[in-house]
PDB file of N, CA and C in Angstrom:
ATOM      1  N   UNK A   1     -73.996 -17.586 -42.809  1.00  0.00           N
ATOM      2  CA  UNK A   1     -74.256 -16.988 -41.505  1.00  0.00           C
ATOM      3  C   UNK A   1     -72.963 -16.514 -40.850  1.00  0.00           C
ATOM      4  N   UNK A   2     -71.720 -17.293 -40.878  1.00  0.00           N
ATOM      5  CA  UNK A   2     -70.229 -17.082 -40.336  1.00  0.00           C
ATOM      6  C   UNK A   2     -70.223 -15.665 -41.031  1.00  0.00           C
ATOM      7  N   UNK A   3     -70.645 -15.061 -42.100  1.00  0.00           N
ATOM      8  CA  UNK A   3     -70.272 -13.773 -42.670  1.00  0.00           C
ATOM      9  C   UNK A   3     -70.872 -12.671 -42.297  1.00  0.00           C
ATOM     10  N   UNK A   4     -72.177 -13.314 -42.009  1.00  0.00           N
ATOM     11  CA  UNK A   4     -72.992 -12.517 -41.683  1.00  0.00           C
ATOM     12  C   UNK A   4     -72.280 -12.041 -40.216  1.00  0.00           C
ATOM     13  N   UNK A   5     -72.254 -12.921 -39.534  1.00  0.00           N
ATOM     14  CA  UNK A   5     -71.887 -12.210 -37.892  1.00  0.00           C
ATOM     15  C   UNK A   5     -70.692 -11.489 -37.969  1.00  0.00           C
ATOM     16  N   UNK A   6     -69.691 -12.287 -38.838  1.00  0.00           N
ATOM     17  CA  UNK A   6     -68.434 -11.028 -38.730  1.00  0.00           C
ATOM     18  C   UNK A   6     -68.477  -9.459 -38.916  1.00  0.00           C
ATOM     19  N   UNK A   7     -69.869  -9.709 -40.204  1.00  0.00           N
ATOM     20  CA  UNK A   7     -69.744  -8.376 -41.225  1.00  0.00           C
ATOM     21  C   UNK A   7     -70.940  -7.246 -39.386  1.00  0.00           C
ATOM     22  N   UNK A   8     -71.245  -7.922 -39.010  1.00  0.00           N
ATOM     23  CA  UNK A   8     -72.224  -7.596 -38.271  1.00  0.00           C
ATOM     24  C   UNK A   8     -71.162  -6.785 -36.569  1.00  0.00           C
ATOM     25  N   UNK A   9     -70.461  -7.917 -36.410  1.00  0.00           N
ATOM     26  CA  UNK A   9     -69.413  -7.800 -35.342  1.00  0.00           C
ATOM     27  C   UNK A   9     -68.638  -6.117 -35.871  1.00  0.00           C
ATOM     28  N   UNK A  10     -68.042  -6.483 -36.855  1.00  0.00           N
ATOM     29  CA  UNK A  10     -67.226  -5.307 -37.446  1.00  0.00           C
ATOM     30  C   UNK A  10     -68.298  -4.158 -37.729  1.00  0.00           C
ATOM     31  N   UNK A  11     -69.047  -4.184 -37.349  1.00  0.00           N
ATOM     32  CA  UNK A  11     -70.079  -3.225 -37.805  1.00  0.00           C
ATOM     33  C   UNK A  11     -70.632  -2.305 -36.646  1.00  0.00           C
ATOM     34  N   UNK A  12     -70.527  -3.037 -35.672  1.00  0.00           N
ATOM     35  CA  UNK A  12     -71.137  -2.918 -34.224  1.00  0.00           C
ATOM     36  C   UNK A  12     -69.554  -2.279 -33.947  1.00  0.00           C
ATOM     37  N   UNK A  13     -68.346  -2.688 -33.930  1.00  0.00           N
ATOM     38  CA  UNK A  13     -67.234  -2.269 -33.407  1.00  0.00           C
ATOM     39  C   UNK A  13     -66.911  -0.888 -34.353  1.00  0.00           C
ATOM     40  N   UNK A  14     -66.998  -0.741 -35.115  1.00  0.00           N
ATOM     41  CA  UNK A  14     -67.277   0.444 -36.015  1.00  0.00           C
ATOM     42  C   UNK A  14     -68.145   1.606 -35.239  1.00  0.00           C
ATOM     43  N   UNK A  15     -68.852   1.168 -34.772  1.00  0.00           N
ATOM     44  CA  UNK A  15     -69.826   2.468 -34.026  1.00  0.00           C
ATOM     45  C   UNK A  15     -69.095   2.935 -33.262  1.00  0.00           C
ATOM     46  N   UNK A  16     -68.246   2.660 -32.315  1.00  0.00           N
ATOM     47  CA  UNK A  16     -67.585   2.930 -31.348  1.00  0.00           C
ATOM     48  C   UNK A  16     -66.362   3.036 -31.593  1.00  0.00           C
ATOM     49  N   UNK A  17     -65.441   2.958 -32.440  1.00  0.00           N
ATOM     50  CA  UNK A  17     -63.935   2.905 -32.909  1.00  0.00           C
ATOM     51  C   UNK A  17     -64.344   4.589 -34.036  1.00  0.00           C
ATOM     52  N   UNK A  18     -62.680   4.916 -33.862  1.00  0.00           N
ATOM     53  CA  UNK A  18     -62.815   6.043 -34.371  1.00  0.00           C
ATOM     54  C   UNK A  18     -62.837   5.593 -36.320  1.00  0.00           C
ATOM     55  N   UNK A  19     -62.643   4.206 -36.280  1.00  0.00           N
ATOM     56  CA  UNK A  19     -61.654   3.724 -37.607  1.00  0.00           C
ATOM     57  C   UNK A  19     -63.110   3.459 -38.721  1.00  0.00           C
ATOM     58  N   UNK A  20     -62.333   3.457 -39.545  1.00  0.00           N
ATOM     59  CA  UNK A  20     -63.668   3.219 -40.589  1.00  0.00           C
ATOM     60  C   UNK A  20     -63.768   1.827 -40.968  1.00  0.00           C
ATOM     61  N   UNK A  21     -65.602   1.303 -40.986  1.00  0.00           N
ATOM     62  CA  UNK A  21     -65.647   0.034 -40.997  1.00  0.00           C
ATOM     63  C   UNK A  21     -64.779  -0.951 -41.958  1.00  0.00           C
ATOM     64  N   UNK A  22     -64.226  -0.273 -43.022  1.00  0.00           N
ATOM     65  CA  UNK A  22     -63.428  -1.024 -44.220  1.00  0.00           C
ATOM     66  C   UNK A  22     -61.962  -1.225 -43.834  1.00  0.00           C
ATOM     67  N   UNK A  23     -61.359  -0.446 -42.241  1.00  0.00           N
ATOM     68  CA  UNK A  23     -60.367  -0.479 -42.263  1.00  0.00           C
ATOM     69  C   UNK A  23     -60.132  -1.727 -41.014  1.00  0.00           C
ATOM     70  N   UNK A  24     -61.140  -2.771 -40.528  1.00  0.00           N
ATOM     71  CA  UNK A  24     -61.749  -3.322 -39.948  1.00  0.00           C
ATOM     72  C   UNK A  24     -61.556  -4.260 -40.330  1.00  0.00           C
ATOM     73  N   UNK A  25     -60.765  -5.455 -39.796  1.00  0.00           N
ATOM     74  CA  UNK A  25     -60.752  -6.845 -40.320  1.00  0.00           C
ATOM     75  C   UNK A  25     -60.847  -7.742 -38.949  1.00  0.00           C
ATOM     76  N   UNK A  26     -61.366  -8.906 -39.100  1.00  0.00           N
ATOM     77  CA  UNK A  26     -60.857 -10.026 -38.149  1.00  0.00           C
ATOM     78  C   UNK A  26     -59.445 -10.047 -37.686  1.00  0.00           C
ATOM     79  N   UNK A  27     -58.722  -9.594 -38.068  1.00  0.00           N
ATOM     80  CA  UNK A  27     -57.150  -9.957 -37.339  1.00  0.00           C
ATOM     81  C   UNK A  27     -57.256  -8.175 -36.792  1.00  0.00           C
ATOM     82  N   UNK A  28     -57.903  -7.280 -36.607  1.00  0.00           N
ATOM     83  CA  UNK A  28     -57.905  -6.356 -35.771  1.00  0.00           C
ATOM     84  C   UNK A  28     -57.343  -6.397 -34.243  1.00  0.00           C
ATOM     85  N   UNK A  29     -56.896  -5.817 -33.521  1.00  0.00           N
ATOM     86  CA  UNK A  29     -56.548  -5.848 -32.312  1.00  0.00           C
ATOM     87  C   UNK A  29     -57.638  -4.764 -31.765  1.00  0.00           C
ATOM     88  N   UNK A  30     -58.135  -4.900 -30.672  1.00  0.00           N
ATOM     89  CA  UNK A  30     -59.541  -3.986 -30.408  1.00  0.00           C
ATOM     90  C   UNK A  30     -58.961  -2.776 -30.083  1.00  0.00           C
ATOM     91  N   UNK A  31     -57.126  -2.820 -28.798  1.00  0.00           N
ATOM     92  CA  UNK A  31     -56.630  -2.028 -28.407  1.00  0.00           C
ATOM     93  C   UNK A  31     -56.354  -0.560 -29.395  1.00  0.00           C
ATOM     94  N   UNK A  32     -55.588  -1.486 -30.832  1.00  0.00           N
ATOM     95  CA  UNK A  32     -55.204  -0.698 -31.724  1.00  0.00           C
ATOM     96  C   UNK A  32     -56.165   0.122 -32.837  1.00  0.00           C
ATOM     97  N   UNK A  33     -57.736  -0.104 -32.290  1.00  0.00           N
ATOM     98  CA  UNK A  33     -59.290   0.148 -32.591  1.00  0.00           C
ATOM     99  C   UNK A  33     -59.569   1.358 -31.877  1.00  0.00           C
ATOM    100  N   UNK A  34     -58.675   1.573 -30.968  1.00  0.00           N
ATOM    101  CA  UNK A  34     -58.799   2.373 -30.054  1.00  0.00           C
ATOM    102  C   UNK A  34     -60.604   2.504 -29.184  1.00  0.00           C
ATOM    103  N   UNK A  35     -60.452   1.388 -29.023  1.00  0.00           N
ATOM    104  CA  UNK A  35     -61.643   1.131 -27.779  1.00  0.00           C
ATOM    105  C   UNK A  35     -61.170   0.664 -26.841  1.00  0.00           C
ATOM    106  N   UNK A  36     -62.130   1.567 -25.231  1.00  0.00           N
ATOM    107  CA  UNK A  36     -61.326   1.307 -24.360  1.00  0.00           C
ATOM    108  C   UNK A  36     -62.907   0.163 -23.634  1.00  0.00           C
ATOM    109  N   UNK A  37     -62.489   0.109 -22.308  1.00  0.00           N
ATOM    110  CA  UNK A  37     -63.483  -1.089 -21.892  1.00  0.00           C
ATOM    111  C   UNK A  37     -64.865  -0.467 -21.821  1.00  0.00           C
ATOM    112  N   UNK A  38     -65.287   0.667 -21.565  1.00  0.00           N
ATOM    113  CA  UNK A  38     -66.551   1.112 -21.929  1.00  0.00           C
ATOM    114  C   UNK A  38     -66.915   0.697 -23.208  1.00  0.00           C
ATOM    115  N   UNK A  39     -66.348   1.070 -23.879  1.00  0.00           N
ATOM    116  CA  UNK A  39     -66.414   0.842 -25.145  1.00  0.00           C
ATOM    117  C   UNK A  39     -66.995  -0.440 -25.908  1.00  0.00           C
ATOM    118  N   UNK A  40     -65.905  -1.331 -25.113  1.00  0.00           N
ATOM    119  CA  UNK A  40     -66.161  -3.040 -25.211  1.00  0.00           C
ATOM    120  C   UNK A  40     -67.268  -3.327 -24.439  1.00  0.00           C
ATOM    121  N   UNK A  41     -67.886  -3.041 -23.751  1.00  0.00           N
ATOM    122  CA  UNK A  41     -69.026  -3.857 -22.902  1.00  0.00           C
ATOM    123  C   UNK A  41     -69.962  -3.130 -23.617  1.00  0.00           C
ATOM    124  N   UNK A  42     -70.430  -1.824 -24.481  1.00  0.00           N
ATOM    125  CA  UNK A  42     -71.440  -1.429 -25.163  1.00  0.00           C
ATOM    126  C   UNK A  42     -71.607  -2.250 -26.647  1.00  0.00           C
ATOM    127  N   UNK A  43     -70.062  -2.477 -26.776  1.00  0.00           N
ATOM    128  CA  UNK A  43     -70.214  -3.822 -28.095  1.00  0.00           C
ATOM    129  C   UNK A  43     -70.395  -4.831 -27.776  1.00  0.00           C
ATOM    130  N   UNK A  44     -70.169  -5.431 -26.509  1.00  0.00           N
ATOM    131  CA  UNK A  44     -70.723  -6.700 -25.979  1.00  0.00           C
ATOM    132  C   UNK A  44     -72.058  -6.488 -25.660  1.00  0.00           C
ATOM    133  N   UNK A  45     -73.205  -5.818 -25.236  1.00  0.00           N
ATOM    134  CA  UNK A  45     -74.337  -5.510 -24.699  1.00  0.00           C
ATOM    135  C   UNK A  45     -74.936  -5.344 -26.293  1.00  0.00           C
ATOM    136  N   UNK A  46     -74.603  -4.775 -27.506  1.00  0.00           N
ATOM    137  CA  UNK A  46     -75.440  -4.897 -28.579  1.00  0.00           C
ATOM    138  C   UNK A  46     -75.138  -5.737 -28.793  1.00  0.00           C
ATOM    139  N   UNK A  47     -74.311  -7.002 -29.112  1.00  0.00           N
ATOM    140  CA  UNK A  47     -74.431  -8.157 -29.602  1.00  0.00           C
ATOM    141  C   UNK A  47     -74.883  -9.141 -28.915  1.00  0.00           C
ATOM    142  N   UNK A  48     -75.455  -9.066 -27.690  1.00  0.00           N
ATOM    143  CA  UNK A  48     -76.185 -10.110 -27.118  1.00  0.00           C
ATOM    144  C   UNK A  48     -77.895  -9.142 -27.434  1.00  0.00           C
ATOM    145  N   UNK A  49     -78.036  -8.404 -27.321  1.00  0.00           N
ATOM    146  CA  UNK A  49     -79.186  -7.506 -27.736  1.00  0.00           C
ATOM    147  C   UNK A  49     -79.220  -8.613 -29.262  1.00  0.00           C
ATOM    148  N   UNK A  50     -78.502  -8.376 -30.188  1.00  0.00           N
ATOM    149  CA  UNK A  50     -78.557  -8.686 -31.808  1.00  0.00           C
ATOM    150  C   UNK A  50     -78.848 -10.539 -31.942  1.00  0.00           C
ATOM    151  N   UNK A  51     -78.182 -11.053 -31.217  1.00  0.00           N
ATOM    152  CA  UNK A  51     -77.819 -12.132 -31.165  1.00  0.00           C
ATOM    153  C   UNK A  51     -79.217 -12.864 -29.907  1.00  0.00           C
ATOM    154  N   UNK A  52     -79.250 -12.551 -29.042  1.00  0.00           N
ATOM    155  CA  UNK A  52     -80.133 -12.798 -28.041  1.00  0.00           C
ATOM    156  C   UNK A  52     -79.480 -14.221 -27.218  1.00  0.00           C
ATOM    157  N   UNK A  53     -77.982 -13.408 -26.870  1.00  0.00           N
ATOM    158  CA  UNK A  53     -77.142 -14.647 -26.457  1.00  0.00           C
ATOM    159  C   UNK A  53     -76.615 -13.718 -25.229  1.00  0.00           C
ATOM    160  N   UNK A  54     -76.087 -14.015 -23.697  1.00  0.00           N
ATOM    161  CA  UNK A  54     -75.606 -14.139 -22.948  1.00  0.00           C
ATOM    162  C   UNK A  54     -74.447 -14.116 -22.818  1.00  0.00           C
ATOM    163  N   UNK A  55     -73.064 -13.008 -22.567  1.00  0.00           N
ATOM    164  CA  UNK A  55     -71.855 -12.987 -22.546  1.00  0.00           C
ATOM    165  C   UNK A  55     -71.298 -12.682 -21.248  1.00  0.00           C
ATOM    166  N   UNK A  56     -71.081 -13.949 -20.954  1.00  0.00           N
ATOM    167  CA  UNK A  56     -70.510 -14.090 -19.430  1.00  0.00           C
ATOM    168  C   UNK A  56     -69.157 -13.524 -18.854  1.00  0.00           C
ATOM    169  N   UNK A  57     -68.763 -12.308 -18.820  1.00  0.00           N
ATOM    170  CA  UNK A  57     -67.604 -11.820 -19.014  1.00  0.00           C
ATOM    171  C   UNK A  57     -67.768 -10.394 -18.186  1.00  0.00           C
ATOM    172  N   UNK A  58     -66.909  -9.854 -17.489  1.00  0.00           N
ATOM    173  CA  UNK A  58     -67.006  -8.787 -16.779  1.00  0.00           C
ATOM    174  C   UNK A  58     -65.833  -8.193 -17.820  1.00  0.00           C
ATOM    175  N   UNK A  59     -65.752  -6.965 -17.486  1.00  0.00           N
ATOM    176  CA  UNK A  59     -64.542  -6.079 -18.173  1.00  0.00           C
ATOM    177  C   UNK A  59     -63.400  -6.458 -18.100  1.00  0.00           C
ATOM    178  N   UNK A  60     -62.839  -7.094 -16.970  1.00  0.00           N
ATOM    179  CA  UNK A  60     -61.615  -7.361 -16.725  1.00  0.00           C
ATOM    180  C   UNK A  60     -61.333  -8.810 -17.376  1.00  0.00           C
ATOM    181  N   UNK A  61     -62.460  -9.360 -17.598  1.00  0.00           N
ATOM    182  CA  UNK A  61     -62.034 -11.181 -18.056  1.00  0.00           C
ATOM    183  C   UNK A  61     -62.224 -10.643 -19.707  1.00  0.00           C
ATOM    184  N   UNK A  62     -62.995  -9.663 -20.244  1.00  0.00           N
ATOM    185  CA  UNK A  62     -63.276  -9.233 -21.937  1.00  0.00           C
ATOM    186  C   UNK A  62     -62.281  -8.972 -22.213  1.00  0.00           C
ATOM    187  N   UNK A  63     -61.414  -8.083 -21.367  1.00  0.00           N
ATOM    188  CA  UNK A  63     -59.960  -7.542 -22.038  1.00  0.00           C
ATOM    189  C   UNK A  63     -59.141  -8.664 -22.191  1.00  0.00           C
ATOM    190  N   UNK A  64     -59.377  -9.557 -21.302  1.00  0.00           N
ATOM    191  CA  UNK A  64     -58.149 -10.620 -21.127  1.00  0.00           C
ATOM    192  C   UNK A  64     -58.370 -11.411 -22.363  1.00  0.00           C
ATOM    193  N   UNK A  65     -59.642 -12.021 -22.539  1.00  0.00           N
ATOM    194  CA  UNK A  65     -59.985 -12.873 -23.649  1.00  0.00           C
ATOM    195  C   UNK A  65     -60.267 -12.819 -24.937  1.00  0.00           C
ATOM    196  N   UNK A  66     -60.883 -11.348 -25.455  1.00  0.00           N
ATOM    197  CA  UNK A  66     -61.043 -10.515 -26.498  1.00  0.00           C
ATOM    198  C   UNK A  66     -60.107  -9.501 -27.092  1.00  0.00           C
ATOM    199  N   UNK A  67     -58.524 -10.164 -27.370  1.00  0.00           N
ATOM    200  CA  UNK A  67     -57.763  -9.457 -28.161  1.00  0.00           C
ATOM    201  C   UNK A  67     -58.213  -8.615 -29.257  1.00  0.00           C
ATOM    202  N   UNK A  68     -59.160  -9.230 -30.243  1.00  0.00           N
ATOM    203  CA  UNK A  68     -59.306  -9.261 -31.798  1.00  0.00           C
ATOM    204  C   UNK A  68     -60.329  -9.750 -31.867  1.00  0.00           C
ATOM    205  N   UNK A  69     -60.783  -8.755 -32.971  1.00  0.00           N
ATOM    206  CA  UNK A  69     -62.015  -8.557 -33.472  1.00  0.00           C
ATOM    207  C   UNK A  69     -62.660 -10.045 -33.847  1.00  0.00           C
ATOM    208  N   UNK A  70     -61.611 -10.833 -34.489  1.00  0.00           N
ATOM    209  CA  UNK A  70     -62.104 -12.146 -34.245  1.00  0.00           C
ATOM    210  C   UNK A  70     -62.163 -12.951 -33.570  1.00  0.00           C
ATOM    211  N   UNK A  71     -61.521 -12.990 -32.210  1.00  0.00           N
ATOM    212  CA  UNK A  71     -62.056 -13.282 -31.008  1.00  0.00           C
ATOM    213  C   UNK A  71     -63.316 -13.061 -30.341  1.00  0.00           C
ATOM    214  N   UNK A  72     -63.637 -11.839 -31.185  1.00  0.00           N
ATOM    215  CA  UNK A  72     -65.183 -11.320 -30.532  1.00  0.00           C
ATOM    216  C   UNK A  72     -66.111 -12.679 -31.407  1.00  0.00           C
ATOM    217  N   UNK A  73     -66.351 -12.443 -32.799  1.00  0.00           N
ATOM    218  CA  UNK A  73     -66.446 -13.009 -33.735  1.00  0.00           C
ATOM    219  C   UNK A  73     -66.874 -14.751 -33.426  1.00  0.00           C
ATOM    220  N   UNK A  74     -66.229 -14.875 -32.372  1.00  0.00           N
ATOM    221  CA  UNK A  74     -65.698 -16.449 -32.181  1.00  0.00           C
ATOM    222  C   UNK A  74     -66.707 -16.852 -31.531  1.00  0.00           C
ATOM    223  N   UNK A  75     -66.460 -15.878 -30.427  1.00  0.00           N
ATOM    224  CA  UNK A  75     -66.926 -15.926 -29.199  1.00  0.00           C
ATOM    225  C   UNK A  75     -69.123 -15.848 -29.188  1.00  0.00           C
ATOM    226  N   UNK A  76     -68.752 -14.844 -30.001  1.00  0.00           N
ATOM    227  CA  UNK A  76     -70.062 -14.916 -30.621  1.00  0.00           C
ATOM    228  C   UNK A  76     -70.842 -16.431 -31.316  1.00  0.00           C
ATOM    229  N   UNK A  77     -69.786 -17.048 -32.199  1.00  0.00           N
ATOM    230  CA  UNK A  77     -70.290 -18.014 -32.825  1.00  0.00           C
ATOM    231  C   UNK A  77     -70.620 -19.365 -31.795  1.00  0.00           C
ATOM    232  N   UNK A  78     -69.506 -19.368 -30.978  1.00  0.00           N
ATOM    233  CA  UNK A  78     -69.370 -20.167 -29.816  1.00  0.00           C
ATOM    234  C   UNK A  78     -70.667 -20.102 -29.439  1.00  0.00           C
ATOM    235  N   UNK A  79     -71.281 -19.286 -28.809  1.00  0.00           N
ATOM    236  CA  UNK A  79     -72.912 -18.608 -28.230  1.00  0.00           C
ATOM    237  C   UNK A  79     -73.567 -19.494 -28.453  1.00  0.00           C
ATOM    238  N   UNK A  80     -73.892 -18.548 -29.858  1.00  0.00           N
ATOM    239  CA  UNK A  80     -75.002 -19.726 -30.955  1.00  0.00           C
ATOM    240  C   UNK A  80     -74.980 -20.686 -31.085  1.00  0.00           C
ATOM    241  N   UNK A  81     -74.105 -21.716 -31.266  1.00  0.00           N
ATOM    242  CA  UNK A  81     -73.988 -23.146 -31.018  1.00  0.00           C
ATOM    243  C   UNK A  81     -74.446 -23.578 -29.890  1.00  0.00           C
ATOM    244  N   UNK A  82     -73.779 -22.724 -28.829  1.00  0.00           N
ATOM    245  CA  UNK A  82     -74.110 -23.435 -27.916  1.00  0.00           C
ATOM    246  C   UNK A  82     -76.028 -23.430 -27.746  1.00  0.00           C
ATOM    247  N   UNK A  83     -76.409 -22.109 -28.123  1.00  0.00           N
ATOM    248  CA  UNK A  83     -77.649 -22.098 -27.801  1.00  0.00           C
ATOM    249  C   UNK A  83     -78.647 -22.606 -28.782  1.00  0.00           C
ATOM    250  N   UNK A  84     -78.091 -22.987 -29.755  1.00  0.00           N
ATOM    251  CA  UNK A  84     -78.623 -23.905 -31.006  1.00  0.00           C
ATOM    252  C   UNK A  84     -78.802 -25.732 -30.576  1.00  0.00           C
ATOM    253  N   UNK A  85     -77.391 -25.991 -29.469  1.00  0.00           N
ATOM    254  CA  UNK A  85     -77.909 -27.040 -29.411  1.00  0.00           C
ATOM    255  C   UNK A  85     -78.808 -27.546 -28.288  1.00  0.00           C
ATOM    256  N   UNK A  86     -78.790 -25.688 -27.519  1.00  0.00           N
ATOM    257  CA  UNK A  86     -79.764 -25.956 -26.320  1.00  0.00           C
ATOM    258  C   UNK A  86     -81.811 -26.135 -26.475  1.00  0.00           C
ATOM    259  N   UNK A  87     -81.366 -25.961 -27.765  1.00  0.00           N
ATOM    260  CA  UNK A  87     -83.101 -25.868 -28.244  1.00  0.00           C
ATOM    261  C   UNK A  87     -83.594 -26.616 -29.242  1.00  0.00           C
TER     262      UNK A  87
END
């Protein structure tokens, strides 16, 4: 499942980055993805869509906390746990 969400994360950030999904890793920087915060809250809004998880974060706290693609990644997994052990 950890693969699944990455391959899924990088996939979703791919739609919106000019870069091609293979050139796309977890140690990505989103900046150097060239996505700007529109950008990021339409990849945050499909992955709670995908996920059916809640991302408590305005634009200004996403930039701060979401360096890298695996930060997204994390953050995501974080979710699910949490909402795995809410049920």
């Amino acid at each position: 499942m950890s693969e699944d969400i990455e391959k899924k994360v990088i996939s979703i950030i791919a739609g919106v980055s000019p870069r091609e999904e293979s050139e796309i890793t977890a140690s990505s920087e989103l900046d150097e993805l060239e996505i700007n915060s529109l950008e990021l809250t339409e990849v945050v809004m499909d992955l709670e869509d995908e996920y059916d998880v809640h991302v408590d974060l305005n634009t200004a706290e996403a930039w701060e906390s979401l360096k890298t693609v695996g930060d997204v990644v994390a953050l995501i997994r974080e979710l699910l746990a949490e909402k795995s052990a809410n049920s």
